[in-house]
Protein backbone atom coordinates (compact mmCIF):
# COMPACT_ATOMS: atom_id res chain seq x y z
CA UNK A 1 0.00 0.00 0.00
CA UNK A 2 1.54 3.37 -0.93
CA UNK A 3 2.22 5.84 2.25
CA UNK A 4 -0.43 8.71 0.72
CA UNK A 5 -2.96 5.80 0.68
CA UNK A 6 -1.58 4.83 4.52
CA UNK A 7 -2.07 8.31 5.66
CA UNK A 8 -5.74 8.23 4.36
CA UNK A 9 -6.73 4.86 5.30
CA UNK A 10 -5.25 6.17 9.03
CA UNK A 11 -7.24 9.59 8.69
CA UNK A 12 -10.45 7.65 7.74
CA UNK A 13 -10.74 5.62 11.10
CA UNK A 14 -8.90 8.56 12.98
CA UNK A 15 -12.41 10.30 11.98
CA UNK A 16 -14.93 7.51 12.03
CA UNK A 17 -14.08 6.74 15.90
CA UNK A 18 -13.89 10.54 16.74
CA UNK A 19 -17.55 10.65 15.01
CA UNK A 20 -18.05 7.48 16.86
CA UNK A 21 -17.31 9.17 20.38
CA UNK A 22 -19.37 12.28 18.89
CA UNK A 23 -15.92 14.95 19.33
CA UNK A 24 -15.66 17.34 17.39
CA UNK A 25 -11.82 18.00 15.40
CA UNK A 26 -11.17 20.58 17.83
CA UNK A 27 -12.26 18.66 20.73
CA UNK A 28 -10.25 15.65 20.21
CA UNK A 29 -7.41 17.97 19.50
CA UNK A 30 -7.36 19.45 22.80
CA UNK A 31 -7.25 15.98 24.41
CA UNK A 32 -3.93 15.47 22.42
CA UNK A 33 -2.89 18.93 23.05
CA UNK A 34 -2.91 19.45 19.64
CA UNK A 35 -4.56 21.95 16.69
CA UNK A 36 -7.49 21.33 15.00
CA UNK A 37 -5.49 22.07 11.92
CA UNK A 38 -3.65 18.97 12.80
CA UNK A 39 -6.83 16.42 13.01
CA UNK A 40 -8.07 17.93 9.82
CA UNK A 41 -5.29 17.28 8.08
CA UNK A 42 -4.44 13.62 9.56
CA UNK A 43 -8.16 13.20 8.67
CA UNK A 44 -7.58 14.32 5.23
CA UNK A 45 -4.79 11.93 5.25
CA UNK A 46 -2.49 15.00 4.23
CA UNK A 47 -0.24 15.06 7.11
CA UNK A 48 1.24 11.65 9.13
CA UNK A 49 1.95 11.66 12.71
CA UNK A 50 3.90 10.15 15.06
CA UNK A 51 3.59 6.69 16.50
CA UNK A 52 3.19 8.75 20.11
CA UNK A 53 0.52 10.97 18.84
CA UNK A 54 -1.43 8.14 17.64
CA UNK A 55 -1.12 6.08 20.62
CA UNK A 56 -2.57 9.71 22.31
CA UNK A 57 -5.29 9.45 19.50
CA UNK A 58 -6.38 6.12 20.25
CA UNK A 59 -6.26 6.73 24.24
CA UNK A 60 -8.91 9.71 23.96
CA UNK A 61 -11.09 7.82 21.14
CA UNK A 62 -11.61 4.74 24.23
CA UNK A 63 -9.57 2.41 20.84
CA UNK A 64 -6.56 0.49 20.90
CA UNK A 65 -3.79 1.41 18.99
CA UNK A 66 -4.04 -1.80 16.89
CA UNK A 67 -7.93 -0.82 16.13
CA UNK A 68 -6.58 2.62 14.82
CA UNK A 69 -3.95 1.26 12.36
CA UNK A 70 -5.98 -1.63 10.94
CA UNK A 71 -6.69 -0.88 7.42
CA UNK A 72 -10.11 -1.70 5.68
CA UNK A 73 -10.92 -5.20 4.68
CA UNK A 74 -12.16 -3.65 1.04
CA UNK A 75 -10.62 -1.62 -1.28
CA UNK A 76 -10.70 -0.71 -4.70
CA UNK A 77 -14.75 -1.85 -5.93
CA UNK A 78 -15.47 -2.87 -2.82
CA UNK A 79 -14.93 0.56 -1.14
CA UNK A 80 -18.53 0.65 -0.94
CA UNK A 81 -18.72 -2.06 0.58
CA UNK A 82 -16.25 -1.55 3.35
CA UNK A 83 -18.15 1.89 3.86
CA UNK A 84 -21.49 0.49 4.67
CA UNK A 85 -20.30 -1.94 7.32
CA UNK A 86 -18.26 0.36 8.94
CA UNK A 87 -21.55 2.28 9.35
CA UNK A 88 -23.74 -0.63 10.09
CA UNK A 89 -20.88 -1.75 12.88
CA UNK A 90 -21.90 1.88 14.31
CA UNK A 91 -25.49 1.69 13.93
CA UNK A 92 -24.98 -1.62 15.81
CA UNK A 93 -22.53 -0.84 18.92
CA UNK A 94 -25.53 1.06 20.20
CA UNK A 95 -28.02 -1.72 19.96
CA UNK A 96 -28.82 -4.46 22.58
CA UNK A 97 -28.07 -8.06 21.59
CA UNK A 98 -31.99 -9.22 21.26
CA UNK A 99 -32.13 -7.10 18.24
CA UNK A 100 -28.68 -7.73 16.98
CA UNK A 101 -29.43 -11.70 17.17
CA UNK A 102 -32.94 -10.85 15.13
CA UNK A 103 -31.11 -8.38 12.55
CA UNK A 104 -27.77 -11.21 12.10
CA UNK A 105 -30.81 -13.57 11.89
CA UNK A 106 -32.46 -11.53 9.37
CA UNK A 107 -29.36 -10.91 6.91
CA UNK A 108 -28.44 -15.15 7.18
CA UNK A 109 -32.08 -15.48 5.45
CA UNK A 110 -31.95 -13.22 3.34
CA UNK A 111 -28.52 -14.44 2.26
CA UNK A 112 -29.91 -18.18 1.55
CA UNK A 113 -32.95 -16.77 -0.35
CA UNK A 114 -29.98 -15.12 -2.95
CA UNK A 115 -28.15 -18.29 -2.70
């Protein structure tokens, strides 16, 4: 994977679990003692940061490091793809597990019916 697409892929779930933890860019900049300008642009995937600022990053988004860094399953055709789960994951996290079982149930039949 080239760096630029790296720095992107990192800036993409940098701003998905900030959204997640519903902080604002300046917000979770001030928890890292950092500038807004900075999470913008390691959102935009223009700038790259430090392996110490991340760690900070993934401290005040309640993430481990290792969930910050891990790069999408899909790329390419599939970004699509990739971009719905990681909103249905989302969606889900606030959900109880009755409905969870009934919606995993749901998507298993529809899944055979397309078979």
């Amino acid at each position: 994977m080239k760096q630029s697409n790296i720095r992107r892929e990192f800036g993409l779930r940098v701003q998905f679990f900030r959204k997640r933890n519903s902080l604002t860019q300046a917000e979770l900049a001030e928890k890292i003692e950092r500038t807004e300008d900075t999470i913008s642009n390691i959102e935009r995937g223009i700038s790259g940061t430090s392996i110490e600022t991340a760690a900070r990053i993934a401290d005040s988004l309640k993430v481990s490091l290792s969930d910050l860094c891990d790069m999408p399953i899909f790329s390419g055709r599939n970004r699509e793809k990739s971009e719905l789960i990681k909103e249905m994951v989302a969606i889900a996290l606030d959900q109880d597990t009755a409905l969870l079982k009934a919606f995993l149930e749901h998507i298993r039949n529809l899944s055979e019916i397309r078979g």
